[in-house]
C-alpha atoms as a PDB file:
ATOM      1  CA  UNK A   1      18.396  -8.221   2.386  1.00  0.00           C
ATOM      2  CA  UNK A   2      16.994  -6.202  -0.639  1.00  0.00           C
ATOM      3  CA  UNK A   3      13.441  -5.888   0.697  1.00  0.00           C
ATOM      4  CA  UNK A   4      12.774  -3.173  -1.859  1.00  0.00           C
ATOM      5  CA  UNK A   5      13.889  -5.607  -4.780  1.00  0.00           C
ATOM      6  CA  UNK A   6      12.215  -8.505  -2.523  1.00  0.00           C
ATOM      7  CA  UNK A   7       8.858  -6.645  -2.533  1.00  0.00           C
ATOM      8  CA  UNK A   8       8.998  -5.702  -6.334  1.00  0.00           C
ATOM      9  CA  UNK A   9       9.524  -9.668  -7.407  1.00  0.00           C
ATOM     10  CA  UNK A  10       6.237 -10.410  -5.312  1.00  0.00           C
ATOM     11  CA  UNK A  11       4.055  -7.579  -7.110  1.00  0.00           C
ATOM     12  CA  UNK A  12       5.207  -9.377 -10.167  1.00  0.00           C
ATOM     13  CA  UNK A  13       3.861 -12.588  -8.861  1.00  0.00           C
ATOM     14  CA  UNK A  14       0.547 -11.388  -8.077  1.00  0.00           C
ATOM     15  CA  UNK A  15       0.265  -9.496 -11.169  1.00  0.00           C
ATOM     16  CA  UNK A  16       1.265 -13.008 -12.587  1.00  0.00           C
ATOM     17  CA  UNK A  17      -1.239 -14.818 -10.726  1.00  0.00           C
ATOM     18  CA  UNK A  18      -4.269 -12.286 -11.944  1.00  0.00           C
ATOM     19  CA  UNK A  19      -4.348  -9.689  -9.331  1.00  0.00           C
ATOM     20  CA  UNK A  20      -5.050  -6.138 -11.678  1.00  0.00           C
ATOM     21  CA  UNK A  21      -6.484  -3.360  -9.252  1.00  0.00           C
ATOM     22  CA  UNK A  22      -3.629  -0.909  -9.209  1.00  0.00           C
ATOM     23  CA  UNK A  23      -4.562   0.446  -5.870  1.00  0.00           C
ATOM     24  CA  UNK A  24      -4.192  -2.725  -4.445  1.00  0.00           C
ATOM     25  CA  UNK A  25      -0.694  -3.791  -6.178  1.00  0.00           C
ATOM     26  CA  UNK A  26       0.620  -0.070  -5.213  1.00  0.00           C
ATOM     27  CA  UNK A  27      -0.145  -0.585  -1.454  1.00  0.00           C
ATOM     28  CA  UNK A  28       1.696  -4.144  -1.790  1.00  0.00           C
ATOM     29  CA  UNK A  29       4.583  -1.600  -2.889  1.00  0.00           C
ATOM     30  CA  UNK A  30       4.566   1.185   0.035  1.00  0.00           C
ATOM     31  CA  UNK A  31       3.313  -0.778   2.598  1.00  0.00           C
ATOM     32  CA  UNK A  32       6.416  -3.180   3.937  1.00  0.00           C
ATOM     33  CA  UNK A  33       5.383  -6.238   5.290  1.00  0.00           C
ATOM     34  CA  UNK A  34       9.024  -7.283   6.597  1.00  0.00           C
ATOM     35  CA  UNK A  35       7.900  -4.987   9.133  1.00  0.00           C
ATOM     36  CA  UNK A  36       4.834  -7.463  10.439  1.00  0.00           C
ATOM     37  CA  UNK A  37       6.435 -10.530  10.325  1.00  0.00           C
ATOM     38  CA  UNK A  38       8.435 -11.957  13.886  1.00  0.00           C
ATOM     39  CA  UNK A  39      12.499 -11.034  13.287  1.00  0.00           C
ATOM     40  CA  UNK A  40      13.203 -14.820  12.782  1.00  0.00           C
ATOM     41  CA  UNK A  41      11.018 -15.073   9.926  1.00  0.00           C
ATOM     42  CA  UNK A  42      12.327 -11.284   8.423  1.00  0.00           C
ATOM     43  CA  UNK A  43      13.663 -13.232   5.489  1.00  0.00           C
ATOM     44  CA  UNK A  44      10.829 -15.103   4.354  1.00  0.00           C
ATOM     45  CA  UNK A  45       8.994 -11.365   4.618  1.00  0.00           C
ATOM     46  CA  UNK A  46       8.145 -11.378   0.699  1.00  0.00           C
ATOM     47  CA  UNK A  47       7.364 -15.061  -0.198  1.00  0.00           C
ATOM     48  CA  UNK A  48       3.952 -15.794  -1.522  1.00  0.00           C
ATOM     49  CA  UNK A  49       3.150 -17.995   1.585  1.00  0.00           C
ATOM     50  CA  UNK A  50       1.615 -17.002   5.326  1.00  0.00           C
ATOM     51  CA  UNK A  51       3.744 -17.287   7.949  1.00  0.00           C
ATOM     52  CA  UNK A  52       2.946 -17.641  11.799  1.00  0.00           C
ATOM     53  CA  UNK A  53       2.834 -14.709  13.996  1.00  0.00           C
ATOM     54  CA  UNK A  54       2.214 -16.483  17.540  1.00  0.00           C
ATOM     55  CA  UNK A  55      -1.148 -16.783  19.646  1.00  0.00           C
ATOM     56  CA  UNK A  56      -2.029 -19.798  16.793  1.00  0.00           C
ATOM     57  CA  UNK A  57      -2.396 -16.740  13.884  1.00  0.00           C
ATOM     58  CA  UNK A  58      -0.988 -16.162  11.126  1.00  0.00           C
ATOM     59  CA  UNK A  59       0.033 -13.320   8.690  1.00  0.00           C
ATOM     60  CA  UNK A  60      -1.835 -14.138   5.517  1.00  0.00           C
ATOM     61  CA  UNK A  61      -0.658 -15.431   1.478  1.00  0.00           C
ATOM     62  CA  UNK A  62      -0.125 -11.785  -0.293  1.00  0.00           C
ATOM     63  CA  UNK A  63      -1.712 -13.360  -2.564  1.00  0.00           C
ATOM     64  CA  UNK A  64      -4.765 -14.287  -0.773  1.00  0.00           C
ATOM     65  CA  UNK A  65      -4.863 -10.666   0.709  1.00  0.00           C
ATOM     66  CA  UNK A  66      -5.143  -9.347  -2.992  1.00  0.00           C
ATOM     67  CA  UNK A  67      -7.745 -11.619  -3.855  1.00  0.00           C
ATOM     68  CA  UNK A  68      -9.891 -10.194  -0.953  1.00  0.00           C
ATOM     69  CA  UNK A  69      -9.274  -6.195  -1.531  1.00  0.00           C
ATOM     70  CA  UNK A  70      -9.215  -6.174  -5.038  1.00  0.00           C
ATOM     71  CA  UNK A  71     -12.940  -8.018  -4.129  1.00  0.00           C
ATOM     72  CA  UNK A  72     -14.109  -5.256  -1.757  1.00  0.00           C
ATOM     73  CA  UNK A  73     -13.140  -2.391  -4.526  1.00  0.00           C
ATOM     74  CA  UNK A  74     -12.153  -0.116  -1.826  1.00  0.00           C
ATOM     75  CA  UNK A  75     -11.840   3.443  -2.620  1.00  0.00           C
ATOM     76  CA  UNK A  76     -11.002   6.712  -0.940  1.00  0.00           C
ATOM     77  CA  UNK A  77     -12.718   7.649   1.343  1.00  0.00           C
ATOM     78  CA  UNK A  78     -14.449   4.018   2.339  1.00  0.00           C
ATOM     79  CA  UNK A  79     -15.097   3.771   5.928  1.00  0.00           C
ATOM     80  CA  UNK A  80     -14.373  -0.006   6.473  1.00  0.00           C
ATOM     81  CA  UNK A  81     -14.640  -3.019   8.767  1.00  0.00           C
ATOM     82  CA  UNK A  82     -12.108  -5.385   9.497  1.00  0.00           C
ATOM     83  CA  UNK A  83     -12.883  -8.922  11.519  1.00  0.00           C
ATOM     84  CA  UNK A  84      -9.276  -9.999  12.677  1.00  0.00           C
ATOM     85  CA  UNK A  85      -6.727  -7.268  13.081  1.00  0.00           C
ATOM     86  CA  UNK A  86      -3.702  -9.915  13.436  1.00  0.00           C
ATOM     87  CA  UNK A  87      -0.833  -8.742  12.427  1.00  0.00           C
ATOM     88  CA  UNK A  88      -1.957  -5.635  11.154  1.00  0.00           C
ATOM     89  CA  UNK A  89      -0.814  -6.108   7.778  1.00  0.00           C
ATOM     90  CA  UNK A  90      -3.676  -6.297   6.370  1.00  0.00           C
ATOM     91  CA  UNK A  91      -5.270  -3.193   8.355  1.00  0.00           C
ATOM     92  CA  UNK A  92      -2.282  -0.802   7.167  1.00  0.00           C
ATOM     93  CA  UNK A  93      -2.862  -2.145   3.216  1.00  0.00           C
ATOM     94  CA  UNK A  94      -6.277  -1.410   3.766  1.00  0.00           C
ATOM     95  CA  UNK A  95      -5.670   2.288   5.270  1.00  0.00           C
ATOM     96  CA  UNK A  96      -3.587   3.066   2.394  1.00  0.00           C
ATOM     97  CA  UNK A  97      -6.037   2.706  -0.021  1.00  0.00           C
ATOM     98  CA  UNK A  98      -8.412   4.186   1.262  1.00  0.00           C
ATOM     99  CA  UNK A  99      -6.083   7.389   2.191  1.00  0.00           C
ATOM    100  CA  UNK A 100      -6.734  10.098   4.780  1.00  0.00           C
ATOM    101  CA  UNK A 101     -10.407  10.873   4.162  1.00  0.00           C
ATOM    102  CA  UNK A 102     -11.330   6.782   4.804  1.00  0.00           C
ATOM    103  CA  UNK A 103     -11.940   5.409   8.130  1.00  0.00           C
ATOM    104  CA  UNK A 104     -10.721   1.856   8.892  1.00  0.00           C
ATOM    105  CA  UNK A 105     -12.019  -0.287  12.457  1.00  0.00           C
ATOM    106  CA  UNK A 106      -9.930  -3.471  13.047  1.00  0.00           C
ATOM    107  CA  UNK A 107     -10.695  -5.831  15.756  1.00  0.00           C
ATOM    108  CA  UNK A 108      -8.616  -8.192  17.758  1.00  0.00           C
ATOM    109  CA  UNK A 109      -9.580 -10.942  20.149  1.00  0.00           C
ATOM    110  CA  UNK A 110      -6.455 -11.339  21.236  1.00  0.00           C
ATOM    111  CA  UNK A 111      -5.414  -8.414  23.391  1.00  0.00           C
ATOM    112  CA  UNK A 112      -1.665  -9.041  22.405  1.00  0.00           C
ATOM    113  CA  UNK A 113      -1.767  -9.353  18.744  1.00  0.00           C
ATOM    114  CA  UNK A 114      -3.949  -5.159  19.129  1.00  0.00           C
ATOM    115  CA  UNK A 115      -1.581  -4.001  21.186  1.00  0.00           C
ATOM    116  CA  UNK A 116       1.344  -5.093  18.741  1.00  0.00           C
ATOM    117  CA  UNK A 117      -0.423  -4.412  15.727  1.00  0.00           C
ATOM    118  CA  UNK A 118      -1.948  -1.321  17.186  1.00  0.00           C
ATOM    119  CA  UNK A 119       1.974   0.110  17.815  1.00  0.00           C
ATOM    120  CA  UNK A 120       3.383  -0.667  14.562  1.00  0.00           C
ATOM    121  CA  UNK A 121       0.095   1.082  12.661  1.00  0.00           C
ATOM    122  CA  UNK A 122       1.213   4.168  15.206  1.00  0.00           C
ATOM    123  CA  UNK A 123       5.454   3.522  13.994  1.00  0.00           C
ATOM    124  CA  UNK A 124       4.476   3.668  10.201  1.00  0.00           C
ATOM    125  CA  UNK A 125       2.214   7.044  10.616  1.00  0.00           C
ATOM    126  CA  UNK A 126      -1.198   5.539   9.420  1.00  0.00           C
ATOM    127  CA  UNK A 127      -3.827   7.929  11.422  1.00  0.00           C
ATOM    128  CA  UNK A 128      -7.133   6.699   9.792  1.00  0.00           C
ATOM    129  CA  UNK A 129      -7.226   3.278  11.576  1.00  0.00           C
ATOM    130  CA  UNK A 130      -8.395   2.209  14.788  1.00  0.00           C
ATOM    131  CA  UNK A 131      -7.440  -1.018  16.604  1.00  0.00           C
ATOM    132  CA  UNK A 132     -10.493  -2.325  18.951  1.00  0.00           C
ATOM    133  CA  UNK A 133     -10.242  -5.775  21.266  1.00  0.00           C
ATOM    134  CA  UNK A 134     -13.226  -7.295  20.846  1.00  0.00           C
ATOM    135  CA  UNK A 135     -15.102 -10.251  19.098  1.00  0.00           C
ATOM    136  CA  UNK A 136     -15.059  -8.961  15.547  1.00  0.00           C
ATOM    137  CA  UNK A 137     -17.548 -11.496  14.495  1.00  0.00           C
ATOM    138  CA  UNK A 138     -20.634  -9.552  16.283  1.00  0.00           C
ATOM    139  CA  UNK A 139     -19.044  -6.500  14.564  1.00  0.00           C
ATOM    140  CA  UNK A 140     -18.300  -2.470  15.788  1.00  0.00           C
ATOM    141  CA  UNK A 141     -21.785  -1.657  16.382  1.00  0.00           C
ATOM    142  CA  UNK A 142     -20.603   1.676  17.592  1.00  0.00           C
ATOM    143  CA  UNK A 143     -19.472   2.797  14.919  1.00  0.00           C
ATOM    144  CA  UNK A 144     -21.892   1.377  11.801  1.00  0.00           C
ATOM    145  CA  UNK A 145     -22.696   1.331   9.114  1.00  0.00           C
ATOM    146  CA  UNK A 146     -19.818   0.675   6.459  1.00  0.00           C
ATOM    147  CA  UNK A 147     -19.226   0.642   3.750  1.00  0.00           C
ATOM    148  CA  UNK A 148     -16.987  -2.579   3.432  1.00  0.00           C
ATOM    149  CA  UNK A 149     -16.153  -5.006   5.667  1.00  0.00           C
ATOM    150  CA  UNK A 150     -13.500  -7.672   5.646  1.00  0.00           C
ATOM    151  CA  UNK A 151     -13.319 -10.796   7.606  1.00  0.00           C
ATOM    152  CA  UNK A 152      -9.691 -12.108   7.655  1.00  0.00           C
ATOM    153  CA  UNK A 153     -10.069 -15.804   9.339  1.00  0.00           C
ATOM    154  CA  UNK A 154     -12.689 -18.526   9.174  1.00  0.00           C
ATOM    155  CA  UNK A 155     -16.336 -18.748   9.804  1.00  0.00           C
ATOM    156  CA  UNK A 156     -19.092 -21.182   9.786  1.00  0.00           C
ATOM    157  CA  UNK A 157     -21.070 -18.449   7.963  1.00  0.00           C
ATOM    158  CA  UNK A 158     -21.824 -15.070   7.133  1.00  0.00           C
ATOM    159  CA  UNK A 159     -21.738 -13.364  10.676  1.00  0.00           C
ATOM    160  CA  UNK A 160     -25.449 -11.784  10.252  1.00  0.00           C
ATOM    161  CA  UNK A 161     -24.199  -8.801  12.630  1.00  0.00           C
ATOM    162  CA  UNK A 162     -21.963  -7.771  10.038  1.00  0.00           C
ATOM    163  CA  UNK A 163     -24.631  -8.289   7.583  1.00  0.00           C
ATOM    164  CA  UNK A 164     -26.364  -5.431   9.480  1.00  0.00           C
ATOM    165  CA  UNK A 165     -23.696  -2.767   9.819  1.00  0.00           C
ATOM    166  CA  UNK A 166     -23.156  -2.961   6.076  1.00  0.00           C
ATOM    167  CA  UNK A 167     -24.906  -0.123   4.009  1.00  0.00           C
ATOM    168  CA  UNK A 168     -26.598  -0.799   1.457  1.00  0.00           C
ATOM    169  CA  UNK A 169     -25.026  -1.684  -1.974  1.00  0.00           C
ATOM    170  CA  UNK A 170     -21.622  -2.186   0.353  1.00  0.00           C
ATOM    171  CA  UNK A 171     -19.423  -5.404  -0.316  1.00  0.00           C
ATOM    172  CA  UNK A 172     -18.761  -7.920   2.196  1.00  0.00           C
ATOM    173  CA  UNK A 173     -15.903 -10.380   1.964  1.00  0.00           C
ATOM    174  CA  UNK A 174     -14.914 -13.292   3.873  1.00  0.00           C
ATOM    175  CA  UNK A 175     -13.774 -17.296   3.920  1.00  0.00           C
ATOM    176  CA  UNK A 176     -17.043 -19.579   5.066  1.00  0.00           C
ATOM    177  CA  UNK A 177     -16.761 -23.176   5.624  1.00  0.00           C
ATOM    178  CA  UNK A 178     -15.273 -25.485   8.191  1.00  0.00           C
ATOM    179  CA  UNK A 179     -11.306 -26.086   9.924  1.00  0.00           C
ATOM    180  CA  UNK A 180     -10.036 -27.540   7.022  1.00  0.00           C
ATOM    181  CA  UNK A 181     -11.591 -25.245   3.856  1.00  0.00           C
ATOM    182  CA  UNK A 182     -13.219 -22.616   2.827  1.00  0.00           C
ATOM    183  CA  UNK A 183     -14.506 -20.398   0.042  1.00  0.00           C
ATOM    184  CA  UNK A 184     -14.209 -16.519  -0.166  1.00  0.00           C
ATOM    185  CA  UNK A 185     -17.411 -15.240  -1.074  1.00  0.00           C
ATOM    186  CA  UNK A 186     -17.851 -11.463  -1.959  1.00  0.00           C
ATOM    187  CA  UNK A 187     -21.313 -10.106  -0.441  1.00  0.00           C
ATOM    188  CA  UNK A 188     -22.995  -7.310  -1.849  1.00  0.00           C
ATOM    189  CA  UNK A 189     -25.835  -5.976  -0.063  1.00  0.00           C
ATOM    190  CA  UNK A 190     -28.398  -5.300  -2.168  1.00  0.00           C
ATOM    191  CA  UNK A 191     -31.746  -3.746   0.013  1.00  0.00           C
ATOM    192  CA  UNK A 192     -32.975  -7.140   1.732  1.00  0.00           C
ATOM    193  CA  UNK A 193     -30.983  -9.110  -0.537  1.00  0.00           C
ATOM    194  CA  UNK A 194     -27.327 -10.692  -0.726  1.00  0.00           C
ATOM    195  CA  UNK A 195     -25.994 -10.737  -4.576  1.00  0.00           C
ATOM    196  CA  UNK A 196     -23.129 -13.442  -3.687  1.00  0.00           C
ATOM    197  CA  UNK A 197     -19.931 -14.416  -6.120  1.00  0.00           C
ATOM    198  CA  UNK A 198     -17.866 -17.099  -5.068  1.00  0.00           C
ATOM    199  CA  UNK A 199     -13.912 -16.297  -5.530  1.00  0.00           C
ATOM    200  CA  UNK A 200     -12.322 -19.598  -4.824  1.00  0.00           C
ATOM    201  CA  UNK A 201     -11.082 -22.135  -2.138  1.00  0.00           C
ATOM    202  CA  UNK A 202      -8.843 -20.760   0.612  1.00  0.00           C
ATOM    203  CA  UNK A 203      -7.467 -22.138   4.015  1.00  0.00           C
ATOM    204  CA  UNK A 204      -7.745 -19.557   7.399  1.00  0.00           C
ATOM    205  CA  UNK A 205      -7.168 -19.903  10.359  1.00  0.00           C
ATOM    206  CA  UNK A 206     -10.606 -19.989  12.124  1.00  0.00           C
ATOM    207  CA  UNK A 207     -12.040 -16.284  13.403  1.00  0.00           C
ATOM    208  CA  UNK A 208     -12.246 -16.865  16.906  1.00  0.00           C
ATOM    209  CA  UNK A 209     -15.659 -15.830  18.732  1.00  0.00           C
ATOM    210  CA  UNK A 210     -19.533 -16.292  18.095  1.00  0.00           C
ATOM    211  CA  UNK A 211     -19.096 -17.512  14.459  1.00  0.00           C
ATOM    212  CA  UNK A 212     -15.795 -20.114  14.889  1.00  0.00           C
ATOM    213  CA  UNK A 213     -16.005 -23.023  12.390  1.00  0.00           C
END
């Protein structure tokens, strides 16, 4: 399989479908994503669609991944948050954005899905990110505040923790609603307020932990 060609058709897609940050569409370029998905699935590596990765998770739409980053207008040098390493996809698109000087945190509930994610982060050379096993809902206190934070799966709400380690005028993005729907808001923190935009209607699979639909 061409995964070079493969990858090149799907950046046309998204380009297609409205995605224009160029950061975003040139880590969708270098980052490979045949190299997250399970071996039987290798194929369908560069369709537009999320496939399962075990432990009832999933590797998310491309699609759906651009939506979110171009939303959290990550730039080098960001130090970010991310609730729901998975497969770690997302975590190594994030890391190349924001390059060498940025700082990325990705948590896992699952101690599995970090230890596999955490390995193939390591085989592809990406230095700036750290995998934690925890319950990303309440957060990486330890190592607040940041600048942006991602949540990659469902929740009932805005997880207020996160809320807190987010500095001010940082963006927050995640899907809120219930098992069956929800919509992406983009959060920016604005002193004691929230400034919120709503991006659309997504599905997730719910974020395990405190704030589970």
């Amino acid at each position: 399989m061409d995964f070079e060609e493969a990858r090149e058709k799907l950046i046309t897609e998204l380009k297609l479908e409205g995605i224009k940050d160029e950061k975003v569409l040139e880590a969708f370029s270098k980052i490979p994503r045949h190299f997250f998905v399970p071996k039987e699935m290798i194929k369908e590596s560069y369709l537009n669609i999320a496939l399962p990765i075990g432990y009832g998770q999933t590797i998310s739409q491309p699609y759906t991944i651009a939506v979110m980053l171009e939303a959290l207008e990550l730039k080098k040098g960001d130090k970010v948050l991310e609730a729901g390493t998975g497969s770690g996809y997302n975590a190594a698109l994030i890391s190349y954005i924001i390059g060498k000087k940025g700082k990325l945190f990705t948590t896992e509930i699952v101690p599995e899905l970090a230890e596999k994610s955490r390995k193939k982060i390591s085989e592809l050379g990406l230095k700036n990110v750290k995998v934690v096993v925890c319950d990303g809902s309440l957060g990486y206190n330890k190592e607040k505040p940041y600048s942006k934070i991602i949540v990659t799966a469902a929740c009932k709400e805005v997880p207020p923790p996160l809320v807190k380690q987010l500095k001010n005028n940082g963006i927050l993005v995640a899907p809120v609603g219930n098992l069956y729907e929800q919509e992406m808001l983009k959060v920016k923190k604005i002193g004691k307020k929230l400034d919120i935009k709503k991006l659309g209607f997504f599905v997730f699979v719910p974020l395990k932990g405190a704030y589970e639909p």
